[in-house]
C-alpha atoms as a PDB file:
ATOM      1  CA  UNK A   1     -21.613  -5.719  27.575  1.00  0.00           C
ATOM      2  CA  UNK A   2     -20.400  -2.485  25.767  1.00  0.00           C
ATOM      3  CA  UNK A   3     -19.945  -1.435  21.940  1.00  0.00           C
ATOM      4  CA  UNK A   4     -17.318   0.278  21.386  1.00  0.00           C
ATOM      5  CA  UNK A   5     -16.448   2.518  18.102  1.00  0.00           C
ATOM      6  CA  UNK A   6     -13.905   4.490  16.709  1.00  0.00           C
ATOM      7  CA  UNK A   7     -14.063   7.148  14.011  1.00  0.00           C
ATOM      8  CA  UNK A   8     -13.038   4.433  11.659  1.00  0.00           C
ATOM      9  CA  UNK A   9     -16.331   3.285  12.529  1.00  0.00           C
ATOM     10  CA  UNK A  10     -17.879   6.477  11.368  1.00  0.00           C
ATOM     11  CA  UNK A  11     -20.296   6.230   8.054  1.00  0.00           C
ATOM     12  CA  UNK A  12     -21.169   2.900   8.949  1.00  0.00           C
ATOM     13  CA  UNK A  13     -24.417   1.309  10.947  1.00  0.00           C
ATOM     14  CA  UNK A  14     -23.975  -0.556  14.194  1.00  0.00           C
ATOM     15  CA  UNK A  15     -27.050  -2.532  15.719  1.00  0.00           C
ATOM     16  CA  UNK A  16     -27.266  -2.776  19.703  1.00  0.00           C
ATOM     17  CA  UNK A  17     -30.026  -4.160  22.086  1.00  0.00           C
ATOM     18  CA  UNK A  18     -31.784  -2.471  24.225  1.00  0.00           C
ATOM     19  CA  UNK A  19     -30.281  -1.066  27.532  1.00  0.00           C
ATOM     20  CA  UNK A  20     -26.814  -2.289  26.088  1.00  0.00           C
ATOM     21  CA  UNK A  21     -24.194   0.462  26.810  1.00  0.00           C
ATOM     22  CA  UNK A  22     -22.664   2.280  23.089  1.00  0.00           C
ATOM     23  CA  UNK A  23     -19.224   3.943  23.905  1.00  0.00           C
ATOM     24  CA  UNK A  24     -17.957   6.298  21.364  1.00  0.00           C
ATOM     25  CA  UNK A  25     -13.925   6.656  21.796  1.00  0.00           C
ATOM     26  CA  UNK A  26     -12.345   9.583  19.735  1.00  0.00           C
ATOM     27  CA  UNK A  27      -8.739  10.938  19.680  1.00  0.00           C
ATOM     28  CA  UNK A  28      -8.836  14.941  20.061  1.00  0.00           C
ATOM     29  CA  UNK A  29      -6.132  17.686  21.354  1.00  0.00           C
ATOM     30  CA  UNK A  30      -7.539  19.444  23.864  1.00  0.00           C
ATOM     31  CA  UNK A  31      -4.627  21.331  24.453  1.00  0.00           C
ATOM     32  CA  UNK A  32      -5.002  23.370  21.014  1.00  0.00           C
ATOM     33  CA  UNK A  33      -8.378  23.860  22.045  1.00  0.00           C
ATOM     34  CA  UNK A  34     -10.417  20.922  20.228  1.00  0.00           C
ATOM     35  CA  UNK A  35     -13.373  19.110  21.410  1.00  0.00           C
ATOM     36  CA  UNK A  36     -15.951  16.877  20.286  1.00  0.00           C
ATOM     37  CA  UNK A  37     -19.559  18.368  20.547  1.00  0.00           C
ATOM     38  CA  UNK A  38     -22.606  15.727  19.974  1.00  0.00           C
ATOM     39  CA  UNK A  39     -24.800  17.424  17.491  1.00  0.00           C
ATOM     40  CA  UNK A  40     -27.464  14.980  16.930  1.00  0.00           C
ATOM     41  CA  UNK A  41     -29.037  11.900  18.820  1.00  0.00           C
ATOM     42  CA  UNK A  42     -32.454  10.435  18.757  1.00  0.00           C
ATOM     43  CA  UNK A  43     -33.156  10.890  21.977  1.00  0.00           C
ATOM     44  CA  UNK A  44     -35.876   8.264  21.960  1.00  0.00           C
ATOM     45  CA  UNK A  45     -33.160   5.677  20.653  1.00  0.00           C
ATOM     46  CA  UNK A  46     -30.460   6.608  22.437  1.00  0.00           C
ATOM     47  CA  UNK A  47     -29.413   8.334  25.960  1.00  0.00           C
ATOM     48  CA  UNK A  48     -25.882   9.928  26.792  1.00  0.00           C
ATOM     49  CA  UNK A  49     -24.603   8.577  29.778  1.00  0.00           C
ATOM     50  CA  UNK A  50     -21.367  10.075  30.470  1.00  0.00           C
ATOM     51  CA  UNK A  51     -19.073  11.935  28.370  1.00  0.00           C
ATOM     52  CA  UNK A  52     -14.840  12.632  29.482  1.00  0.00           C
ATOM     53  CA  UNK A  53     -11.935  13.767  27.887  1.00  0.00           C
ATOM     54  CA  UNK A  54      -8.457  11.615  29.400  1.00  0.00           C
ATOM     55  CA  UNK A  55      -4.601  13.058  28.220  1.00  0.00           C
ATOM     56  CA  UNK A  56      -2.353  10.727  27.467  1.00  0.00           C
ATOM     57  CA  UNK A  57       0.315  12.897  28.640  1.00  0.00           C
ATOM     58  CA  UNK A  58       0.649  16.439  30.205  1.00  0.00           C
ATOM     59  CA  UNK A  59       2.984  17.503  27.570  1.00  0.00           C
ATOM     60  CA  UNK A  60       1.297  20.602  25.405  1.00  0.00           C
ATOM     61  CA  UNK A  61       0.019  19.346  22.253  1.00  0.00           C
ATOM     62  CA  UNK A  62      -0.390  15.785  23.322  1.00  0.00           C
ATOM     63  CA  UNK A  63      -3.193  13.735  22.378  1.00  0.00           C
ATOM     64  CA  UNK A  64      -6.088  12.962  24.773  1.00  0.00           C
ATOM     65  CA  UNK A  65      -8.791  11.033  24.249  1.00  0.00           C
ATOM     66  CA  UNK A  66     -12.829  11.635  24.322  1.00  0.00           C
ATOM     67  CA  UNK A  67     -14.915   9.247  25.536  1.00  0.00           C
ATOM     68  CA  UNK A  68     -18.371   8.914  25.039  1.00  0.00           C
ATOM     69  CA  UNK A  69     -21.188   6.306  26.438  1.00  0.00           C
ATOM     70  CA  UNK A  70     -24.749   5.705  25.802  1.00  0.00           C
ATOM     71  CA  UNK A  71     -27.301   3.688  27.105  1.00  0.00           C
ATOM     72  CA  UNK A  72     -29.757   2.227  24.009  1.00  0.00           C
ATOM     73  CA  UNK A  73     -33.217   3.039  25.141  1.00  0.00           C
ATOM     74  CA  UNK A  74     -36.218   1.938  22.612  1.00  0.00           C
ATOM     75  CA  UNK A  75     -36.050  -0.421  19.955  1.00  0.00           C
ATOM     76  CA  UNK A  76     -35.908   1.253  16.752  1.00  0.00           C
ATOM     77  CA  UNK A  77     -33.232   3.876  14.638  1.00  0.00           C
ATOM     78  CA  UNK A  78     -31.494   7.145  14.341  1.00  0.00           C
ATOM     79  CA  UNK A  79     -28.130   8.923  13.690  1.00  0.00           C
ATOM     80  CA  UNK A  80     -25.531  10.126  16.265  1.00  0.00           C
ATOM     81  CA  UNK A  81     -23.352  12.964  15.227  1.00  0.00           C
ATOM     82  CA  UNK A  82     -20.479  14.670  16.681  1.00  0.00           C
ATOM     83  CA  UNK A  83     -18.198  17.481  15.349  1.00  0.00           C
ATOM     84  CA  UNK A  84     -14.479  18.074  16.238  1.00  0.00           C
ATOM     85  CA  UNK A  85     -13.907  21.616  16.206  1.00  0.00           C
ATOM     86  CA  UNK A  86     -12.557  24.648  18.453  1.00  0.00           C
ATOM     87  CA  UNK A  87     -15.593  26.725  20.364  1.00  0.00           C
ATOM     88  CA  UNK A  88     -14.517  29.922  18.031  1.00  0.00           C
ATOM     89  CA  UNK A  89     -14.572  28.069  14.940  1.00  0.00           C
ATOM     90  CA  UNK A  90     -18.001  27.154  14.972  1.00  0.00           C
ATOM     91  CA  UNK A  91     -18.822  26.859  10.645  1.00  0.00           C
ATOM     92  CA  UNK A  92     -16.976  24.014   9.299  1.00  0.00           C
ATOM     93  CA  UNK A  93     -15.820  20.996  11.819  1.00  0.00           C
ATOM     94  CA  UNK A  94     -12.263  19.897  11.274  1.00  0.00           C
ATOM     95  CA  UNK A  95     -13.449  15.805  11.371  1.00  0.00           C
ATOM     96  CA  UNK A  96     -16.937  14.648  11.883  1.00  0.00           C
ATOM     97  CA  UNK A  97     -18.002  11.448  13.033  1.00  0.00           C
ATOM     98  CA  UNK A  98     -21.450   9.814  12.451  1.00  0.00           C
ATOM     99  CA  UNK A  99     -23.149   6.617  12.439  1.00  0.00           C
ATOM    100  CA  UNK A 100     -26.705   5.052  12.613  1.00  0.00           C
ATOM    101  CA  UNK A 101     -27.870   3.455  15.134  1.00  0.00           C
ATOM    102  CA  UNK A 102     -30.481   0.504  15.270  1.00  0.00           C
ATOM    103  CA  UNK A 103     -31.247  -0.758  18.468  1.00  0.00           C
ATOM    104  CA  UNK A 104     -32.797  -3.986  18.616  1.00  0.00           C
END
């Protein structure tokens, strides 16, 4: 069974079992250059699995989608962060999504 989460789901908590899969979907247009880029995980808590980036479309500017899946390793908690930015704009992210994770 996976979770799955959206970045309306981001500020909130979420509480998974152990060895349950956590997939993280996010909108992003790759075509103008933007990406999401995981900037924190408990490691201990949590393990990235796989991580790809689908377009809807082939049209420039289109949206794609980011997709994101963990495995939850140990039972306890820790945040997961990722920033949505461009590679040459590396001070301020354009969206940020975060939540904490307790795996049970």
């Amino acid at each position: 069974m996976r979770r799955v989460l959206t970045l309306a789901d981001s500020g909130g908590m979420i509480e998974i079992k152990s060895s349950r899969l956590l997939e993280v979907s996010l909108d992003v247009n790759a075509t103008a250059g933007y990406y999401w880029k995981l900037v924190k995980i408990d490691a201990t808590v949590l393990r990235k699995v796989s991580e790809v980036t689908i377009p809807n479309t082939k049209a420039l500017g289109s949206r794609s989608k980011t997709t994101f899946i963990f495995q939850a390793q140990n039972v306890g908690g820790g945040k997961l962060k990722l920033h949505y930015l461009r590679p040459w704009e590396t001070k301020i992210p354009l969206k940020t999504f975060e939540v904490t994770v307790k795996v049970t």
